[in-house]
Protein backbone atom coordinates (compact mmCIF):
# COMPACT_ATOMS: atom_id res chain seq x y z
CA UNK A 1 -8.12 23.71 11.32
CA UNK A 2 -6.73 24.23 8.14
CA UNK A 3 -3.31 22.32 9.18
CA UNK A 4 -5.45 19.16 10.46
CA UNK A 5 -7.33 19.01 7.59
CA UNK A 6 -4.05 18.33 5.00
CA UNK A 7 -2.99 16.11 7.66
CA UNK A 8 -5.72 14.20 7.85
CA UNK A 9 -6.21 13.39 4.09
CA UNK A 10 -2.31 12.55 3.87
CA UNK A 11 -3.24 10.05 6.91
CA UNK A 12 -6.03 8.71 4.98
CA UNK A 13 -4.47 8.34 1.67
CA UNK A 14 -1.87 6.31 3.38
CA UNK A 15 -4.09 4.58 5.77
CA UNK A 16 -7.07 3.81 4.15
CA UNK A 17 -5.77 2.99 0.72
CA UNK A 18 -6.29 -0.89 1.48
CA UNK A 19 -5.15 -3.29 3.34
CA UNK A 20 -5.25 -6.65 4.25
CA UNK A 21 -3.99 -10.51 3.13
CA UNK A 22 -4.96 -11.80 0.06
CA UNK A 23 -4.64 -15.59 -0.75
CA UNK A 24 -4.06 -17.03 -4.39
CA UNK A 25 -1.53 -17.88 -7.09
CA UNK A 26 1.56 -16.19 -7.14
CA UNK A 27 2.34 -15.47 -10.80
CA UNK A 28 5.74 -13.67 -10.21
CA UNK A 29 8.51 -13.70 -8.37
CA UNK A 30 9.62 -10.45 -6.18
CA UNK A 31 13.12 -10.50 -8.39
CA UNK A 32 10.94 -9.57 -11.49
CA UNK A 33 10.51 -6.31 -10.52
CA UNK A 34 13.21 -5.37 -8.51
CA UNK A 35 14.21 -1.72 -9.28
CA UNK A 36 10.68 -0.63 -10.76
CA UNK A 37 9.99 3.00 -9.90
CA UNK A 38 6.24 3.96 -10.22
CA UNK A 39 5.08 7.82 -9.80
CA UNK A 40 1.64 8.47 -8.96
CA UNK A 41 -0.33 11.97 -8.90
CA UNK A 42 -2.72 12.18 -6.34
CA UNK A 43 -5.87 13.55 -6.79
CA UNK A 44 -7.30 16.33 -5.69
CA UNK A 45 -3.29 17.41 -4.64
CA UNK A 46 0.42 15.47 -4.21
CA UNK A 47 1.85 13.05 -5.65
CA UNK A 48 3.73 9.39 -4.14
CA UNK A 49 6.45 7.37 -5.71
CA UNK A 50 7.13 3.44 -5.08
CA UNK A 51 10.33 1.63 -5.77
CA UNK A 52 11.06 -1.67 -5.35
CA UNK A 53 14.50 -1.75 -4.35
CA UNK A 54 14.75 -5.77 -4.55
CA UNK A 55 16.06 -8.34 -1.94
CA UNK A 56 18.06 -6.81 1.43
CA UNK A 57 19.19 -8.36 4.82
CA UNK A 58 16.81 -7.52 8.09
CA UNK A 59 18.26 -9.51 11.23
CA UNK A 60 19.43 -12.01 9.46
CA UNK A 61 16.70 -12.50 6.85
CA UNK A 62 16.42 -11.96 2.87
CA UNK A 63 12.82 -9.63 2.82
CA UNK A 64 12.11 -7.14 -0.05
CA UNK A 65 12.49 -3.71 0.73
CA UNK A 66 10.22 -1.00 -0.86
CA UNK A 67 10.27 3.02 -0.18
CA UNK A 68 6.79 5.00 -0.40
CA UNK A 69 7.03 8.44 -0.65
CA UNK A 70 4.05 10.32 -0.25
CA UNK A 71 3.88 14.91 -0.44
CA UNK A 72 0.70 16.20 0.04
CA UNK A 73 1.39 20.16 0.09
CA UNK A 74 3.34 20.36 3.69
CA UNK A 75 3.02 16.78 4.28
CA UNK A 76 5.75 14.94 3.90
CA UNK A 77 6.23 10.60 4.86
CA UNK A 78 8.83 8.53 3.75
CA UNK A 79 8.00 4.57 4.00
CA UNK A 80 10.71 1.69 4.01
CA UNK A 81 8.37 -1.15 4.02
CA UNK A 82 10.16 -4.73 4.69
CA UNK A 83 8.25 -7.66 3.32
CA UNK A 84 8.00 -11.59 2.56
CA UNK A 85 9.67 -11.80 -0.84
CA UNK A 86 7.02 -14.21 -2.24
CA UNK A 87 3.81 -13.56 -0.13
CA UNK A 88 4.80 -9.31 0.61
CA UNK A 89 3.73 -9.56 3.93
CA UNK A 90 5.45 -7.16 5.72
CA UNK A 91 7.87 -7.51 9.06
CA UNK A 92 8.69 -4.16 9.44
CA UNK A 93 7.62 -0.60 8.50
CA UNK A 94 9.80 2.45 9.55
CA UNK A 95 7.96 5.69 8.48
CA UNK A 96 9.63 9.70 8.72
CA UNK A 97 7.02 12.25 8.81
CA UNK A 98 7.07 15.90 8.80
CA UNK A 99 4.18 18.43 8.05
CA UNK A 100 4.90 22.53 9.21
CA UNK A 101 7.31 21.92 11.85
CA UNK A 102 6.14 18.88 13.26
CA UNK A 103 8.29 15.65 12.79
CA UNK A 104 7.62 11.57 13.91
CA UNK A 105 9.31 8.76 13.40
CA UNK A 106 6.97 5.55 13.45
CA UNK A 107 7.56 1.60 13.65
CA UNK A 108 5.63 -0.91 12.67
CA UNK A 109 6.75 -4.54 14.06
CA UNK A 110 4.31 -7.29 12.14
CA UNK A 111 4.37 -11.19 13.72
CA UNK A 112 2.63 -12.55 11.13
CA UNK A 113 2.15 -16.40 13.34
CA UNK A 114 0.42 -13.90 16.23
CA UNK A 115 -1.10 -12.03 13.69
CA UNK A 116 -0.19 -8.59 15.47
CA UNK A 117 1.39 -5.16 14.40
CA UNK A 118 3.11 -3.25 17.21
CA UNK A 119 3.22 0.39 16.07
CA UNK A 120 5.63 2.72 18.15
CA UNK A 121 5.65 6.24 17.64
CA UNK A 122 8.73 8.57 18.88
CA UNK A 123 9.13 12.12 19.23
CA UNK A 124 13.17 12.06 18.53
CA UNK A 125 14.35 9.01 20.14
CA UNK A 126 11.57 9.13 22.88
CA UNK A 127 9.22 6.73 22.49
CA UNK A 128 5.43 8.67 22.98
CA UNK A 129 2.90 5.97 22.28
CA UNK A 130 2.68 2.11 21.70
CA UNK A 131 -0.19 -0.10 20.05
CA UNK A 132 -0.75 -3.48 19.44
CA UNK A 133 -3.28 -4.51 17.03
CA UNK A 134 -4.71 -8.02 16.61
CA UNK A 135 -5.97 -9.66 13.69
CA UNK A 136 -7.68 -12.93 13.14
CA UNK A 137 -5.57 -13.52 10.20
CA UNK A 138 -2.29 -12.61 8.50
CA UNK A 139 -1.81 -9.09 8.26
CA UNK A 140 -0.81 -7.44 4.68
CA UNK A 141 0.39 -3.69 4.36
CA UNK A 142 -1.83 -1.02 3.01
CA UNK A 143 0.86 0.20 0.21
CA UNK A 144 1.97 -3.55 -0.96
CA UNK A 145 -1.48 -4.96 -1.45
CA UNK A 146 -1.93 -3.76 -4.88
CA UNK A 147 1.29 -4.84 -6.28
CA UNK A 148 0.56 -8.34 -4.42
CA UNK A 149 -2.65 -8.33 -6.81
CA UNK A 150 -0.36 -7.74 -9.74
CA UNK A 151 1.23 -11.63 -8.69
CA UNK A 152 -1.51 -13.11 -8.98
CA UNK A 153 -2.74 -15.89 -11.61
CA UNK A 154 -5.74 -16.79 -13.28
CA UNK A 155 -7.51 -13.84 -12.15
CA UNK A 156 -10.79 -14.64 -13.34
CA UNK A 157 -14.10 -11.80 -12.55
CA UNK A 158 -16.25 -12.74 -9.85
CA UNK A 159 -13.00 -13.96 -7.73
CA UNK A 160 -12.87 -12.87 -4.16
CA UNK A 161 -10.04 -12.23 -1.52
CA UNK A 162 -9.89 -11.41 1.90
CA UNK A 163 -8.23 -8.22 3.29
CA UNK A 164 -7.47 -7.68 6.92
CA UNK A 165 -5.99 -4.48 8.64
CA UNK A 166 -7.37 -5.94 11.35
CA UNK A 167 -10.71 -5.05 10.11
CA UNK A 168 -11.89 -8.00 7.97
CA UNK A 169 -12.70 -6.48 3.85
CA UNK A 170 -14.29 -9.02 0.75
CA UNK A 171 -12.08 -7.84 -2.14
CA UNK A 172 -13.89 -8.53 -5.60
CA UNK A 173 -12.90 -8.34 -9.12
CA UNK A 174 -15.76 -7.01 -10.43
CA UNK A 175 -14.56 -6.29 -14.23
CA UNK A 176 -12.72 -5.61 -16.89
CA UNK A 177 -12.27 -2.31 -17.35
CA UNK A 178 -10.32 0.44 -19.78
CA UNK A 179 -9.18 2.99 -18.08
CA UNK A 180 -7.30 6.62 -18.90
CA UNK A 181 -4.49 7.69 -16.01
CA UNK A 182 -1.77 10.32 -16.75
CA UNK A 183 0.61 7.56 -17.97
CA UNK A 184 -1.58 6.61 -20.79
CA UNK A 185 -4.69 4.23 -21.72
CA UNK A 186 -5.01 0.59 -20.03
CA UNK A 187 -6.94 -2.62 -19.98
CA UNK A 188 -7.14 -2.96 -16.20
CA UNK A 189 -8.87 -6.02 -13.71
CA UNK A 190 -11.14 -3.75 -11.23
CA UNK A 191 -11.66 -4.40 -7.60
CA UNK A 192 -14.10 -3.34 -5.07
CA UNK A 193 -14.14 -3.81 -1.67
CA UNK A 194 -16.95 -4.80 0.58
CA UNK A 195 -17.54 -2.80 2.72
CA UNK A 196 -17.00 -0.04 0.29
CA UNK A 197 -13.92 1.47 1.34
CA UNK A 198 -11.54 1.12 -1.69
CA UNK A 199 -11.39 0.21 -5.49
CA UNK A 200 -8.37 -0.73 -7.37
CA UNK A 201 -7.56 -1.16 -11.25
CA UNK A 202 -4.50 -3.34 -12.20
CA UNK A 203 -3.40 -3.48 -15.80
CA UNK A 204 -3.78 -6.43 -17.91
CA UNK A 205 -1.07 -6.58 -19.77
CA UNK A 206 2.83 -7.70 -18.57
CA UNK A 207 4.04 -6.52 -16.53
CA UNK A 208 0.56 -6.07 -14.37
CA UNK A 209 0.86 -2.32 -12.71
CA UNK A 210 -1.48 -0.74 -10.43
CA UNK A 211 -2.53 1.96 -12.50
CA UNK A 212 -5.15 3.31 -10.09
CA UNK A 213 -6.23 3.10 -6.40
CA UNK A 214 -9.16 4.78 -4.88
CA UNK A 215 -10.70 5.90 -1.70
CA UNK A 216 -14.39 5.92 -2.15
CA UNK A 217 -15.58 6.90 1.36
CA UNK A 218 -14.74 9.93 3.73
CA UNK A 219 -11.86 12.32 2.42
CA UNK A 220 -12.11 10.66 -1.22
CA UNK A 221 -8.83 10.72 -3.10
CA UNK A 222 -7.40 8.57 -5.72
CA UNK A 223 -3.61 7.70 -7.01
CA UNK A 224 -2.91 7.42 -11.32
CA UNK A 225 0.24 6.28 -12.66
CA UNK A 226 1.97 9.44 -14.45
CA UNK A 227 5.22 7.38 -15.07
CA UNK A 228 6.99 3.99 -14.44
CA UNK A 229 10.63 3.38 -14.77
């Protein structure tokens, strides 16, 4: 019990954190933040660390490659997430994960024109299980949304988005808020999701960081920016 229980909020904090497409203004280019590293603390336990690690070759194409990291007591899963450099939709997701003795290795093949996610699991190099998931629109990846928001101009409150993942979510910017995370004290744009699944808090200032993200239904947890490098 007690070992499905961590796994399960590890799952969720990596899962249900947000996802979806969002359409606007892109106010930055993916080269502006190429080798940011961003450490997060996650509350109640663990802690996750992004880094951009800027423009790479995947069959032929220039995509963005980002690692997640996420430790939540014996859980352990390692992200390379392969995206659009200017939209960050992603083509590919490979994911490592260990917890006690267990360990998986997951895929996740996006075709963003079919708007489907093939997600392969393997237990060594056999494959176990196999799931395709169909959206009715593009298909964004739980840990980039945020740092798509950050691209964004003109953010203005009362402006709306659409997430999918495939489930369809109305993101909001509801306010203006000032916020207190490990790292310090910021001015941050706050969004809500409807239904009420996630909020997120982006800083105001340049460069705009997510500074907070938070799971407000089920196993509630949220992620605050102790450092960025």
């Amino acid at each position: 019990m007690k070992k499905n229980k961590i796994a399960l909020i590890a799952f969720s904090i990596i899962l249900i954190i947000i996802t979806g497409y969002v359409s606007s203004i892109v106010n930055a280019s993916a080269n502006d933040y190429d080798g940011e590293s961003i450490l997060y603390l996650i509350s109640p336990v663990g802690r996750s660390e992004y880094k951009d690690l800027g423009t790479v070759d995947l069959n032929g194409m220039k995509v963005n490659l980002v690692i997640f990291k996420t430790s939540v007591m014996s859980f352990n899963d390692t992200e390379k997430i392969y995206s659009d450099p200017k939209t960050m939709l992603p083509y590919r997701v490979e994911r490592d994960i260990s917890w006690f003795m267990k360990k998986e290795y997951i895929t996740e093949e996006y075709d963003q024109k079919k708007f489907t996610v093939t997600t392969k699991k393997y237990s060594g190099a056999r494959l176990i299980n196999e799931l395709v998931i169909k959206a009715d629109g593009p298909i964004h990846n739980a840990i980039l949304l945020p740092f798509y928001l950050r691209r964004c101009s003109g953010l203005k409150i009362g402006q709306h988005f659409i997430a999918r993942f495939p489930d369809k979510f109305d993101l909001e910017l509801v306010s203006i808020d000032e916020i207190t995370v490990p790292a310090g004290k910021f001015q941050t744009y706050h969004f809500k999701s409807a239904p009420n699944k996630f909020e997120i808090w982006v800083s105001t200032d340049n460069p705009q960081v997510p500074v907070k993200i938070k799971g407000t239904t089920g196993l509630k947890y949220a992620l605050l920016m102790k450092e960025r490098r």
